[in-house]
Protein backbone atom coordinates (compact mmCIF):
# COMPACT_ATOMS: atom_id res chain seq x y z
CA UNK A 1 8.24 -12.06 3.68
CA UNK A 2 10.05 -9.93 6.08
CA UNK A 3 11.29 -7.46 3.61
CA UNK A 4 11.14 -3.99 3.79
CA UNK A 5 7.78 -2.28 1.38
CA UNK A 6 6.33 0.28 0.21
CA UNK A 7 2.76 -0.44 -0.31
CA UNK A 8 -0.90 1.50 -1.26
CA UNK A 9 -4.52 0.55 0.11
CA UNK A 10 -7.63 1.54 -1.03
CA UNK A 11 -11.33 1.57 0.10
CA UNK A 12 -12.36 0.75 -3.94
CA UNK A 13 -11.42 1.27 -6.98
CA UNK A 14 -10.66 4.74 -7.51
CA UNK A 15 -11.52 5.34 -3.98
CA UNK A 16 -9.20 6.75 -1.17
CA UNK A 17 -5.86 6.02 -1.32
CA UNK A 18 -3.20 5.27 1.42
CA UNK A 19 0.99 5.15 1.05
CA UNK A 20 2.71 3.40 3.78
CA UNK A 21 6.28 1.59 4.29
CA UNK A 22 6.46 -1.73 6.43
CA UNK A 23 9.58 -4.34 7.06
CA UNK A 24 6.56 -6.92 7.14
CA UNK A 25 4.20 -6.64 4.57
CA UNK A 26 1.58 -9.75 4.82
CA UNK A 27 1.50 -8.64 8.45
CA UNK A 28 0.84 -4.92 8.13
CA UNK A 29 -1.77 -5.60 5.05
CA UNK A 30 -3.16 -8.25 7.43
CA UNK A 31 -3.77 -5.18 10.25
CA UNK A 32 -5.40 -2.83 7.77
CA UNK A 33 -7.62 -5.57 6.23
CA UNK A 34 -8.93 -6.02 10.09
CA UNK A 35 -9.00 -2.43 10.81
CA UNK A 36 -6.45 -3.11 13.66
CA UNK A 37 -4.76 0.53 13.51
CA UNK A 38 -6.27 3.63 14.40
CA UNK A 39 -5.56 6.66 11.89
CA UNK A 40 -6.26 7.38 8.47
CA UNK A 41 -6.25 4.03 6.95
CA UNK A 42 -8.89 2.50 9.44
CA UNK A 43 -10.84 6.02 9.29
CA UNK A 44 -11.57 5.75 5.56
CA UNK A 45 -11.66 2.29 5.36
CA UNK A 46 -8.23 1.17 3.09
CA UNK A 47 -8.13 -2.41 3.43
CA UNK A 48 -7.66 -3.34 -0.04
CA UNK A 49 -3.81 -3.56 -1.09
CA UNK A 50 -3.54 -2.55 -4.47
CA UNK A 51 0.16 -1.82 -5.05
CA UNK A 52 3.12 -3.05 -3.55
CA UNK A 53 7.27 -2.70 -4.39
CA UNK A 54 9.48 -4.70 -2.15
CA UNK A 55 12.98 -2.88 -1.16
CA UNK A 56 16.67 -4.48 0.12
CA UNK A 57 16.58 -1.57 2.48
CA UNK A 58 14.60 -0.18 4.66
CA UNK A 59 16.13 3.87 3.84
CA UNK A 60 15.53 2.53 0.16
CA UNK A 61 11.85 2.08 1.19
CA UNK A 62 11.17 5.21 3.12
CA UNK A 63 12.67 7.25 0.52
CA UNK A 64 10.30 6.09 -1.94
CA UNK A 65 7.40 6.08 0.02
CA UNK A 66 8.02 9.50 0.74
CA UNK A 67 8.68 10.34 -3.37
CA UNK A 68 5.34 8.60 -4.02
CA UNK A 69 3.64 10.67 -1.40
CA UNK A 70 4.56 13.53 -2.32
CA UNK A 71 3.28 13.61 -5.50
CA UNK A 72 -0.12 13.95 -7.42
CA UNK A 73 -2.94 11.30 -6.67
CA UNK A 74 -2.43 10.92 -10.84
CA UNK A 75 0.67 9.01 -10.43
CA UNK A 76 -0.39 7.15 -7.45
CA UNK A 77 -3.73 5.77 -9.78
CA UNK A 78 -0.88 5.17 -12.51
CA UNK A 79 1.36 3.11 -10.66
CA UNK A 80 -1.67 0.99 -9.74
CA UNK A 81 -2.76 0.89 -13.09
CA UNK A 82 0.38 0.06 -14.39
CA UNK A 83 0.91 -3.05 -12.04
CA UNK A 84 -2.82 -3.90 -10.88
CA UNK A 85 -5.27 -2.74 -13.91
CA UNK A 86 -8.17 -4.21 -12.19
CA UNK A 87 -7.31 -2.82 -8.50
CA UNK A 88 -7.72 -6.55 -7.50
CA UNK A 89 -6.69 -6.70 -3.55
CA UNK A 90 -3.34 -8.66 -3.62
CA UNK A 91 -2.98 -9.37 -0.31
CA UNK A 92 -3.91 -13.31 -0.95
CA UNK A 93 -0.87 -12.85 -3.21
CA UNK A 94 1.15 -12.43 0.00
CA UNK A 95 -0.01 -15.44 1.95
């Protein structure tokens, strides 16, 4: 699934959240499930993927990322909600 994402990990439900853009989702879920990548993610341990929207382009997927960063936390627990009521990890969803 080498399409380009936009995707959010948590640490729990409800917990810390993390926005990030890949062109290789199962991959980059795969490195933040094993902690592979120094920085925030790894520091507050996100390894859960909770929410996920796959993009034709990769401009299409940064611009988004960057919409859902910047704004509140509310609408970043909403689009979860929305798509993933039970903040179940969906990265076996990928595989």
């Amino acid at each position: 699934m080498k399409r380009p994402a936009v995707y959010i990990v948590t640490n729990k439900r409800n917990g810390t959240l993390y926005t990030g853009v890949t062109s290789n989702l199962p991959q980059r879920a795969y490195q933040h499930r094993e902690g592979l990548v120094p920085g925030f993610a790894s520091r507050f341990g996100c390894k859960a993927l909770v929410f996920y929207e796959l993009h034709e382009e990769m401009a299409a997927a940064i611009a988004r990322e960057k919409q859902i960063k910047a704004g509140p936390r509310r609408r970043k627990v909403e689009l979860i909600q929305a798509t993933n009521p039970g903040w179940r990890d969906l990265y076996a969803d990928l595989i």
